[in-house]
PDB file of N, CA and C in Angstrom:
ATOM      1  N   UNK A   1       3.431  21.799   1.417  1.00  0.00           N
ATOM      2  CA  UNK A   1       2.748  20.588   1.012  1.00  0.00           C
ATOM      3  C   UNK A   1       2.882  20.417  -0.497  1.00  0.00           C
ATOM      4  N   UNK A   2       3.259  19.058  -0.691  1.00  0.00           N
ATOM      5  CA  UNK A   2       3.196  19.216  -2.423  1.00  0.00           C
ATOM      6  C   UNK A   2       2.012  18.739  -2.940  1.00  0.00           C
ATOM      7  N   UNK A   3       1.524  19.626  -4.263  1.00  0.00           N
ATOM      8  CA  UNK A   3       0.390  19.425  -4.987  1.00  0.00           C
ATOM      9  C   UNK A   3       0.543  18.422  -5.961  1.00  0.00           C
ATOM     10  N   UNK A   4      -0.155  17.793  -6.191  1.00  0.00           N
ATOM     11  CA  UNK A   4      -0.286  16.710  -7.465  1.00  0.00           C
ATOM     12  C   UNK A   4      -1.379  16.659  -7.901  1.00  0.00           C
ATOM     13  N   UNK A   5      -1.485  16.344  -9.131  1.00  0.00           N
ATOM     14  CA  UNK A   5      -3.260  16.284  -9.508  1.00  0.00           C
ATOM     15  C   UNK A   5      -3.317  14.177  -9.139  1.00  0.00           C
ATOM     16  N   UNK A   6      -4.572  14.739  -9.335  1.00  0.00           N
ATOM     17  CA  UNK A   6      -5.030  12.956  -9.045  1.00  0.00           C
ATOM     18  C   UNK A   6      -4.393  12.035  -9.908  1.00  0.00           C
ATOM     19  N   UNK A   7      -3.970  11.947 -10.920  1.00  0.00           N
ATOM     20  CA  UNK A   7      -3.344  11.299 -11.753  1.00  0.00           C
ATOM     21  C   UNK A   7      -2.185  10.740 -11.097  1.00  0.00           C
ATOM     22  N   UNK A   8      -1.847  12.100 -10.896  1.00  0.00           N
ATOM     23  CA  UNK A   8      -0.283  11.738 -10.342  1.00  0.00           C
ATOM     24  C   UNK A   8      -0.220  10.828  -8.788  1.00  0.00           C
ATOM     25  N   UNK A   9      -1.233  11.096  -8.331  1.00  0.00           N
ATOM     26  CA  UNK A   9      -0.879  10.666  -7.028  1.00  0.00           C
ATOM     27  C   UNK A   9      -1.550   8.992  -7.237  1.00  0.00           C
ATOM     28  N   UNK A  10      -2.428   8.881  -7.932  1.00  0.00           N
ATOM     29  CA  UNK A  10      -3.150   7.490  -8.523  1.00  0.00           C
ATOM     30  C   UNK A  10      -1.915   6.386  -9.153  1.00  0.00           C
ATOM     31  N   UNK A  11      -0.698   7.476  -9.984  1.00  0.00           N
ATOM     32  CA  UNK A  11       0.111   6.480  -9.945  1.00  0.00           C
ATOM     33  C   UNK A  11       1.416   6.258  -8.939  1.00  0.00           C
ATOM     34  N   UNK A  12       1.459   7.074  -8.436  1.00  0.00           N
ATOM     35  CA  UNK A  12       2.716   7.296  -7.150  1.00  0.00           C
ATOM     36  C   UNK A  12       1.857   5.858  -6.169  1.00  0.00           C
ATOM     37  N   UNK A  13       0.501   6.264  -5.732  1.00  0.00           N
ATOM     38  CA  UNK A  13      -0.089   5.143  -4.669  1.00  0.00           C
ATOM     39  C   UNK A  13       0.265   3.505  -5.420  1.00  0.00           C
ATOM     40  N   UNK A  14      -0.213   3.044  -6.925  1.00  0.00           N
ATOM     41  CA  UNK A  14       0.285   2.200  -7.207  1.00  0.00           C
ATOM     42  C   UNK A  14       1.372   1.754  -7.528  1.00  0.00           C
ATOM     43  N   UNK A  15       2.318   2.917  -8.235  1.00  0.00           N
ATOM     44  CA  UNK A  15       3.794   2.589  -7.665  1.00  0.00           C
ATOM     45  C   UNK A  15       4.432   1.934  -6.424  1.00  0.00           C
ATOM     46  N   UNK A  16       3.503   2.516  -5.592  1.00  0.00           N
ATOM     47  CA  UNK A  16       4.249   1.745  -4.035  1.00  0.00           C
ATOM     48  C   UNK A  16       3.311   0.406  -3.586  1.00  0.00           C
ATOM     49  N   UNK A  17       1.652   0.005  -3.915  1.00  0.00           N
ATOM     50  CA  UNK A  17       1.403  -1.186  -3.710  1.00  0.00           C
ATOM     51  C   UNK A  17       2.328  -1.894  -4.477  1.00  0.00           C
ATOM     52  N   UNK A  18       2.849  -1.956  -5.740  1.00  0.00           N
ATOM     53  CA  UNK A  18       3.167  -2.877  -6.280  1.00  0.00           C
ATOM     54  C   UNK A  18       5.145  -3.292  -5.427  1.00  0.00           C
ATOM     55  N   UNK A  19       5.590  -1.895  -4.891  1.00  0.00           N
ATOM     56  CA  UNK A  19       6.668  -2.419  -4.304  1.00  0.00           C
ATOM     57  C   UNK A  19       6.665  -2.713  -2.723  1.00  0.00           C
ATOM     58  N   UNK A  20       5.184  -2.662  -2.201  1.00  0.00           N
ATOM     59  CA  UNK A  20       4.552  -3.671  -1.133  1.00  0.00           C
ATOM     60  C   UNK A  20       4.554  -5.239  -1.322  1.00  0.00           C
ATOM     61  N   UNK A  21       4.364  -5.430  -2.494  1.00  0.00           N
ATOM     62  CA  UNK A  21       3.943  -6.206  -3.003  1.00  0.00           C
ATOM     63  C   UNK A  21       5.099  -7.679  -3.350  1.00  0.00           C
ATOM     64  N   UNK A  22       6.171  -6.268  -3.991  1.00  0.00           N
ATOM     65  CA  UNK A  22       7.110  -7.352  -4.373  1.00  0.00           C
ATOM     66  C   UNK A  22       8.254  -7.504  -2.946  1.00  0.00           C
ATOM     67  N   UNK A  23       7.962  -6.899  -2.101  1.00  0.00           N
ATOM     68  CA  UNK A  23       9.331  -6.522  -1.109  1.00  0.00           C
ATOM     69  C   UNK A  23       8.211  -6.294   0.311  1.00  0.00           C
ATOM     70  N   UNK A  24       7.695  -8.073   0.356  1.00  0.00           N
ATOM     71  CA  UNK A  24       6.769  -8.016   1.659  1.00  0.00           C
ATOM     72  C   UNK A  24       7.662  -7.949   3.127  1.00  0.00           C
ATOM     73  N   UNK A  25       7.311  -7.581   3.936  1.00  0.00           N
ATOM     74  CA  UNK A  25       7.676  -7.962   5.517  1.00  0.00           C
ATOM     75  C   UNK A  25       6.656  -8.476   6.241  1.00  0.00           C
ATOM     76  N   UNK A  26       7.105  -9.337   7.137  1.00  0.00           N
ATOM     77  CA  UNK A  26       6.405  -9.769   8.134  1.00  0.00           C
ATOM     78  C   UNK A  26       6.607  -9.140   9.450  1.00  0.00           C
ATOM     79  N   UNK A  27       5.513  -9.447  10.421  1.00  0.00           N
ATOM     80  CA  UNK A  27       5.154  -8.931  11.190  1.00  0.00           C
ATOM     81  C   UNK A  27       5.619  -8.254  12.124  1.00  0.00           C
ATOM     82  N   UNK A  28       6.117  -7.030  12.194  1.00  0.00           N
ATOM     83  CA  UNK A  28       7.362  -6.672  13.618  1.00  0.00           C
ATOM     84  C   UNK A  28       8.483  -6.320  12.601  1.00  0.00           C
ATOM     85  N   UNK A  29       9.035  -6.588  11.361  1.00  0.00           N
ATOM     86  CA  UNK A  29       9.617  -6.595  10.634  1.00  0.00           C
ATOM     87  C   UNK A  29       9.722  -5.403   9.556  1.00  0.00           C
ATOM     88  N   UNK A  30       8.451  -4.741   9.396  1.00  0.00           N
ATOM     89  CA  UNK A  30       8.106  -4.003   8.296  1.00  0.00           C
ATOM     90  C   UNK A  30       8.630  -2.411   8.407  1.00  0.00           C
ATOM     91  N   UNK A  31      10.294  -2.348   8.847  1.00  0.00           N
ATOM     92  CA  UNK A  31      11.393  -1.264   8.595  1.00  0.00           C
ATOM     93  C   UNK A  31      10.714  -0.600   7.318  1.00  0.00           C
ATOM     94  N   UNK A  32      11.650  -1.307   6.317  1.00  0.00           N
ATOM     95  CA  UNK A  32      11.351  -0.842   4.267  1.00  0.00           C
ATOM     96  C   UNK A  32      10.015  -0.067   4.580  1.00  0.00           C
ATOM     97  N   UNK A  33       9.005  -0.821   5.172  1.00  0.00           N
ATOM     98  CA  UNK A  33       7.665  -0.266   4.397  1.00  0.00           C
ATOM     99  C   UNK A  33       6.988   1.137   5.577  1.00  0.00           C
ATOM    100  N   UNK A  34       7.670   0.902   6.685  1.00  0.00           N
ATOM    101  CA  UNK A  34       7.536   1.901   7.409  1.00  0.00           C
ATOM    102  C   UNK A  34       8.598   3.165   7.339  1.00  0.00           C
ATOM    103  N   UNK A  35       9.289   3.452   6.493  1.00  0.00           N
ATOM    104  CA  UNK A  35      10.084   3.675   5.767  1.00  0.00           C
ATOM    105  C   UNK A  35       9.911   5.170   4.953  1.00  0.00           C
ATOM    106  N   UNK A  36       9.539   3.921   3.890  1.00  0.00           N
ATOM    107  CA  UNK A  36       8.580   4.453   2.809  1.00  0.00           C
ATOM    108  C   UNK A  36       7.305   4.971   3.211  1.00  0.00           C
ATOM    109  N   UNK A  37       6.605   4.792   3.875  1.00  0.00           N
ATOM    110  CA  UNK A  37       5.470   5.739   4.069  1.00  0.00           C
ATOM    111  C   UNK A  37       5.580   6.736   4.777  1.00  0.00           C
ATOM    112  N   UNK A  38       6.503   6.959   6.002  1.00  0.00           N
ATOM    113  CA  UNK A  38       6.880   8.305   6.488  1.00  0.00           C
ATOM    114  C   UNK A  38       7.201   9.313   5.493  1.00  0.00           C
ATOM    115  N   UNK A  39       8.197   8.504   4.636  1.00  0.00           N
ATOM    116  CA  UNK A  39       8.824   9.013   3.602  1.00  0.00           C
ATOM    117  C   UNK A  39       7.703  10.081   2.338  1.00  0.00           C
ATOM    118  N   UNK A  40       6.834   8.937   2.138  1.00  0.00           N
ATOM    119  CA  UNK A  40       5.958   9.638   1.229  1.00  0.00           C
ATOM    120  C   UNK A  40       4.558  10.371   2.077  1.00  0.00           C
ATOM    121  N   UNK A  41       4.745  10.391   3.221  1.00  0.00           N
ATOM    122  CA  UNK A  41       3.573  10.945   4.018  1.00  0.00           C
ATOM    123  C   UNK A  41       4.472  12.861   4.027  1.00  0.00           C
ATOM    124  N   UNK A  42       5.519  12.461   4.903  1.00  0.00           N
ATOM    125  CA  UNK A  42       6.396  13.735   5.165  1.00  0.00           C
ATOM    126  C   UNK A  42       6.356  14.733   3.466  1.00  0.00           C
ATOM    127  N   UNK A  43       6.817  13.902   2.570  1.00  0.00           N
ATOM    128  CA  UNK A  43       6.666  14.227   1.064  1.00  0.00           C
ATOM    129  C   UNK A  43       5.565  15.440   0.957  1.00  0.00           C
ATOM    130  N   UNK A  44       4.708  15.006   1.044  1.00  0.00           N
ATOM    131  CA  UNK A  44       3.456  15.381   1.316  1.00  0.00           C
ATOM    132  C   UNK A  44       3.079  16.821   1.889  1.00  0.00           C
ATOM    133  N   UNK A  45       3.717  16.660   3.218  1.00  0.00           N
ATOM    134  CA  UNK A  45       3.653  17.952   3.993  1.00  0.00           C
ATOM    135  C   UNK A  45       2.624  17.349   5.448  1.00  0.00           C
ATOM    136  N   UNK A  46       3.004  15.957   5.510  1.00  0.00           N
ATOM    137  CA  UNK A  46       1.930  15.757   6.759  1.00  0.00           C
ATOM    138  C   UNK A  46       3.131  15.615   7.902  1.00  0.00           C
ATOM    139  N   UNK A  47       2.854  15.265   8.810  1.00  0.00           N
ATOM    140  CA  UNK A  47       3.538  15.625  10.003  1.00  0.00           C
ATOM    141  C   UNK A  47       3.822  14.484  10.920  1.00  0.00           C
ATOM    142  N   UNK A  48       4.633  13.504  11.016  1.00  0.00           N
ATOM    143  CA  UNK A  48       4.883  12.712  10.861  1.00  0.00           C
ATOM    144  C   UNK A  48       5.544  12.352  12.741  1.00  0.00           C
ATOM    145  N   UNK A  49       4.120  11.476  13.512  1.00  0.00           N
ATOM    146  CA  UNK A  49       4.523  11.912  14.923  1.00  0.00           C
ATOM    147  C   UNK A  49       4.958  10.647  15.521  1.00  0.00           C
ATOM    148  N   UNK A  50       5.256   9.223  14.870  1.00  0.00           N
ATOM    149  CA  UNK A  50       5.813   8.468  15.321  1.00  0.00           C
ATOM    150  C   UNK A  50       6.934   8.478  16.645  1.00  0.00           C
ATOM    151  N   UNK A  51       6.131   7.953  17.410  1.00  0.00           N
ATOM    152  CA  UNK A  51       7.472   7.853  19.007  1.00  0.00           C
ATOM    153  C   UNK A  51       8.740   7.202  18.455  1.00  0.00           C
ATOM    154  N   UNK A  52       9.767   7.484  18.803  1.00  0.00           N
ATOM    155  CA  UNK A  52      10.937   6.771  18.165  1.00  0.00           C
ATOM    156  C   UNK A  52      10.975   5.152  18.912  1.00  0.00           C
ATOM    157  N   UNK A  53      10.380   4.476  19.924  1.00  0.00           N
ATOM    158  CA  UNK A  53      10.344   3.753  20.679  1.00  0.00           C
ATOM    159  C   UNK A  53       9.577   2.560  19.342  1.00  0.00           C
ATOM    160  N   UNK A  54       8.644   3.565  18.668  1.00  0.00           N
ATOM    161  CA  UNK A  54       8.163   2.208  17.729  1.00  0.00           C
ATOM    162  C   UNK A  54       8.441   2.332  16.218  1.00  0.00           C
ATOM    163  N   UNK A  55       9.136   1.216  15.861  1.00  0.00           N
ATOM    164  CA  UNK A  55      10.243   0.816  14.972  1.00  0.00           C
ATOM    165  C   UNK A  55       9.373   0.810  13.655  1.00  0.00           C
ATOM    166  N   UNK A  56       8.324  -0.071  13.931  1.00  0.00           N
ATOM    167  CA  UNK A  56       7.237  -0.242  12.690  1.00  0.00           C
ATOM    168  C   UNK A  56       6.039   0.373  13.079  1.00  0.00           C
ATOM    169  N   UNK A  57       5.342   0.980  12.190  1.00  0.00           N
ATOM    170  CA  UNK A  57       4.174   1.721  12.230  1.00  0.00           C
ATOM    171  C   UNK A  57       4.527   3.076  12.065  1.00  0.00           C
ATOM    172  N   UNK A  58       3.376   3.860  11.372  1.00  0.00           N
ATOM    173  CA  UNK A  58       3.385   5.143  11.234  1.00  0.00           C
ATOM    174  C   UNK A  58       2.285   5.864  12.033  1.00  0.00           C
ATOM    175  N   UNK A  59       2.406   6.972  12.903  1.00  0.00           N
ATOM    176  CA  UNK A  59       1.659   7.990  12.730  1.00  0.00           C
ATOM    177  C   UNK A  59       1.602   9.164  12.431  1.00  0.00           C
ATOM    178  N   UNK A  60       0.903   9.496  11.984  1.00  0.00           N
ATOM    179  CA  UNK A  60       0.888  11.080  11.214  1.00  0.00           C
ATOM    180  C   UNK A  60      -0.545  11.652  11.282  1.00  0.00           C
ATOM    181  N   UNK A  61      -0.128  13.154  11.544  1.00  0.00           N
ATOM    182  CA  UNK A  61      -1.174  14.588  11.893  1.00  0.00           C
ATOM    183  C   UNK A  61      -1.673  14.855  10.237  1.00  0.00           C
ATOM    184  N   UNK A  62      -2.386  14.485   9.689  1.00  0.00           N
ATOM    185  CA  UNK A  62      -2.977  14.952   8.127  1.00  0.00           C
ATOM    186  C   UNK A  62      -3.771  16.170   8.361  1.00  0.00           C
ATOM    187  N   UNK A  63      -3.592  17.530   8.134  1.00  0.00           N
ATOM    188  CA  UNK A  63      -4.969  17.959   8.209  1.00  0.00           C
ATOM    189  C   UNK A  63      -4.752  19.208   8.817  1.00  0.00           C
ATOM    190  N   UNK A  64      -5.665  20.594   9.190  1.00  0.00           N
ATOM    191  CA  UNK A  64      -5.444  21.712   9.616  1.00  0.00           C
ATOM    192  C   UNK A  64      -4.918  21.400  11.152  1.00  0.00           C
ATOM    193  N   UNK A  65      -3.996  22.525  12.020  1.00  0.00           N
ATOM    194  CA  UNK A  65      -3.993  21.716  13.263  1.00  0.00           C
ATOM    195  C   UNK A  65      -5.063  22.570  14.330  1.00  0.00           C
ATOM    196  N   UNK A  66      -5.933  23.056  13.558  1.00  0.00           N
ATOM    197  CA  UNK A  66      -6.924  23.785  14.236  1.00  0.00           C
ATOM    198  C   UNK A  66      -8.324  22.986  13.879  1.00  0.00           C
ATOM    199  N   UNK A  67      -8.021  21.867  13.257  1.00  0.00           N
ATOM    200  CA  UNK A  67      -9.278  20.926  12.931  1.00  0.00           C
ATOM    201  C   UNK A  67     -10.066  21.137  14.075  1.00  0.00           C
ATOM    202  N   UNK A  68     -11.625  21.296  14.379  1.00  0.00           N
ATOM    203  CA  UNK A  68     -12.022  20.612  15.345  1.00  0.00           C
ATOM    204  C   UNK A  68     -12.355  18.970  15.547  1.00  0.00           C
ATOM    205  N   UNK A  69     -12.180  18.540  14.778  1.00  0.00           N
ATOM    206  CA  UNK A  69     -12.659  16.633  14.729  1.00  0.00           C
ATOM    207  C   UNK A  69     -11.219  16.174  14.469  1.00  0.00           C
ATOM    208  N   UNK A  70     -11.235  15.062  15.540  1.00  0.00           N
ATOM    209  CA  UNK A  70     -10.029  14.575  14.742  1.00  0.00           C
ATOM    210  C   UNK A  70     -10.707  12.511  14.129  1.00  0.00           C
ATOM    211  N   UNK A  71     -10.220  12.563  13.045  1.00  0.00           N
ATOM    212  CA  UNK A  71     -10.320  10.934  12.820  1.00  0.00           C
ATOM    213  C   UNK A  71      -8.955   9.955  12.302  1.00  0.00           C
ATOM    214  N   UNK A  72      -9.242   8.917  12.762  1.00  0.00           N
ATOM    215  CA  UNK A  72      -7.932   7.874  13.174  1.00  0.00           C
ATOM    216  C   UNK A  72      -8.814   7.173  12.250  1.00  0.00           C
ATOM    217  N   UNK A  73      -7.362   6.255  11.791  1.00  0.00           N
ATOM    218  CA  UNK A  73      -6.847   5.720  10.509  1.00  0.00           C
ATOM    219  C   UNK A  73      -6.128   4.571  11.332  1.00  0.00           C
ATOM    220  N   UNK A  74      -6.713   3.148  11.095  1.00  0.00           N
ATOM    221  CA  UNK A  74      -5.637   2.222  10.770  1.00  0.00           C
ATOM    222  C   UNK A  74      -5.540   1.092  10.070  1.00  0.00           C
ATOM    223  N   UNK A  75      -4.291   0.696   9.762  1.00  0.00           N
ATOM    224  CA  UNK A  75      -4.844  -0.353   8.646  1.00  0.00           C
ATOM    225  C   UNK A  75      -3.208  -1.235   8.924  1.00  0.00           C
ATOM    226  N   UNK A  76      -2.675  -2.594   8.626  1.00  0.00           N
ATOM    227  CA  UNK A  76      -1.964  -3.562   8.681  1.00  0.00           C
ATOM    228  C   UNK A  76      -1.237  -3.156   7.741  1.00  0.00           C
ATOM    229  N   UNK A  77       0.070  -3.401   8.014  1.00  0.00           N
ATOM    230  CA  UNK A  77       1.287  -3.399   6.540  1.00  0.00           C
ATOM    231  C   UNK A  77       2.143  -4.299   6.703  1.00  0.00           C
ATOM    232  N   UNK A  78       2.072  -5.123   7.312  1.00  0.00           N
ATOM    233  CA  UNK A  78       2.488  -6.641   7.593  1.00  0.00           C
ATOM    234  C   UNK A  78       2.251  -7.419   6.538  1.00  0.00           C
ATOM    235  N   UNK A  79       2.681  -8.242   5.787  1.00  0.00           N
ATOM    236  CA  UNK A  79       2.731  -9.575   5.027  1.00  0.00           C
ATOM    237  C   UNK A  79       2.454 -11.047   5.485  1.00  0.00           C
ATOM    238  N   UNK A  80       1.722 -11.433   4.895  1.00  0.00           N
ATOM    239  CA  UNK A  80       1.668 -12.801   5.332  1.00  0.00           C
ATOM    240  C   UNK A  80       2.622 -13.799   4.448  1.00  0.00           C
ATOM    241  N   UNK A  81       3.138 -15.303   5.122  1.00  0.00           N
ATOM    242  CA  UNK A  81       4.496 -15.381   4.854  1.00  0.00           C
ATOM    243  C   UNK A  81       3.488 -16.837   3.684  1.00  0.00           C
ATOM    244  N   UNK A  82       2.958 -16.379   2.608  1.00  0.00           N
ATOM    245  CA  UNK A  82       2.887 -16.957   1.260  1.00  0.00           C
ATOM    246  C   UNK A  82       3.078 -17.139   0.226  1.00  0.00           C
ATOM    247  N   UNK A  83       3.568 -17.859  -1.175  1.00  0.00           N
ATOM    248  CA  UNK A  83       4.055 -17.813  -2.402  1.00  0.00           C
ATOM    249  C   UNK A  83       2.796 -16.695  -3.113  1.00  0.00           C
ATOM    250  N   UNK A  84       2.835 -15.534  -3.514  1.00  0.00           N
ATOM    251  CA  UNK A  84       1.525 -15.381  -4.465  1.00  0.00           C
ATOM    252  C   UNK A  84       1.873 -16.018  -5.582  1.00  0.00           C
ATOM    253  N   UNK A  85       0.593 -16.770  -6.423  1.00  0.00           N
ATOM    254  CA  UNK A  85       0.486 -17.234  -7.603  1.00  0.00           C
ATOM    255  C   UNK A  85      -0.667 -16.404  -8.551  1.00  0.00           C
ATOM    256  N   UNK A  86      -0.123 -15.346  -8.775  1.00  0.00           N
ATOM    257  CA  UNK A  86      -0.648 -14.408  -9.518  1.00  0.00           C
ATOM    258  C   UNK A  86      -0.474 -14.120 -10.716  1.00  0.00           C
ATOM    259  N   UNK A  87       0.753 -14.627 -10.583  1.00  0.00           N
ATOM    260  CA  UNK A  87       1.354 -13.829 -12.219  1.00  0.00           C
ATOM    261  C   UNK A  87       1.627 -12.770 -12.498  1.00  0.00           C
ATOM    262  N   UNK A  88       1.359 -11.729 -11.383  1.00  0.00           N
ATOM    263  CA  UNK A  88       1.641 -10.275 -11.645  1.00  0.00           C
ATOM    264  C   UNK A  88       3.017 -10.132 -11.827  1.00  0.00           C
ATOM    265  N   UNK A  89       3.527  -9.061 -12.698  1.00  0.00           N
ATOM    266  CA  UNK A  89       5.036  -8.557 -12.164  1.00  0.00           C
ATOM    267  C   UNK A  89       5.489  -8.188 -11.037  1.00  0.00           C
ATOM    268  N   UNK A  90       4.459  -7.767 -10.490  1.00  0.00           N
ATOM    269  CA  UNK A  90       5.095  -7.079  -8.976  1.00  0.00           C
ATOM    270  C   UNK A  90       3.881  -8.128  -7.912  1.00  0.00           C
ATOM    271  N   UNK A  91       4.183  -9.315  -8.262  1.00  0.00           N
ATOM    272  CA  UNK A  91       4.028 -10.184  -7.181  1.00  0.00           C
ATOM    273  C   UNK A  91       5.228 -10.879  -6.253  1.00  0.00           C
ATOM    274  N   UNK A  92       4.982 -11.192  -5.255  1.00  0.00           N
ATOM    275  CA  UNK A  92       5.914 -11.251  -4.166  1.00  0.00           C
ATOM    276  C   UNK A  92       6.719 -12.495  -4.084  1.00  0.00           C
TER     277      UNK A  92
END
């Protein structure tokens, strides 16, 4: 597993919203970003159990595998298909 102090990982996490950000997918679509998070999950040392049957989405084992509790995680990485008017640099 690789160690990082919080710093580091505070900017690695915004490193990648912002290239969420600029390099959206839509729905069914989101290869790049499913991608990248195996990518930086596996990085990690987590365990990465995605069925090959599904193209987008991640799942992954975080955690001792002798945990007794287990808790589920989910959250959208889909884009919605809008201009942002933000002004950010790493707007989409």
């Amino acid at each position: 597993m690789k160690l990082t102090t919080a710093t580091e990982t505070i900017t690695d996490l915004s490193a990648i919203r912002h290239y969420f950000h600029q390099h959206p997918e839509l729905s069914s679509q989101e290869y790049q970003t499913t991608a990248l998070i195996k990518a930086y999950l596996a990085d990690l040392g987590y365990i990465i159990i995605t069925p090959e049957a599904l193209q987008t989405g991640v799942i992954a084992e975080i955690g001792p595998e002798d945990a007794q509790h287990t808790v589920a995680l989910r959250t959208d990485i889909d884009a919605l298909p809008i201009q942002e008017q933000t002004n950010l640099d790493f707007a989409s």
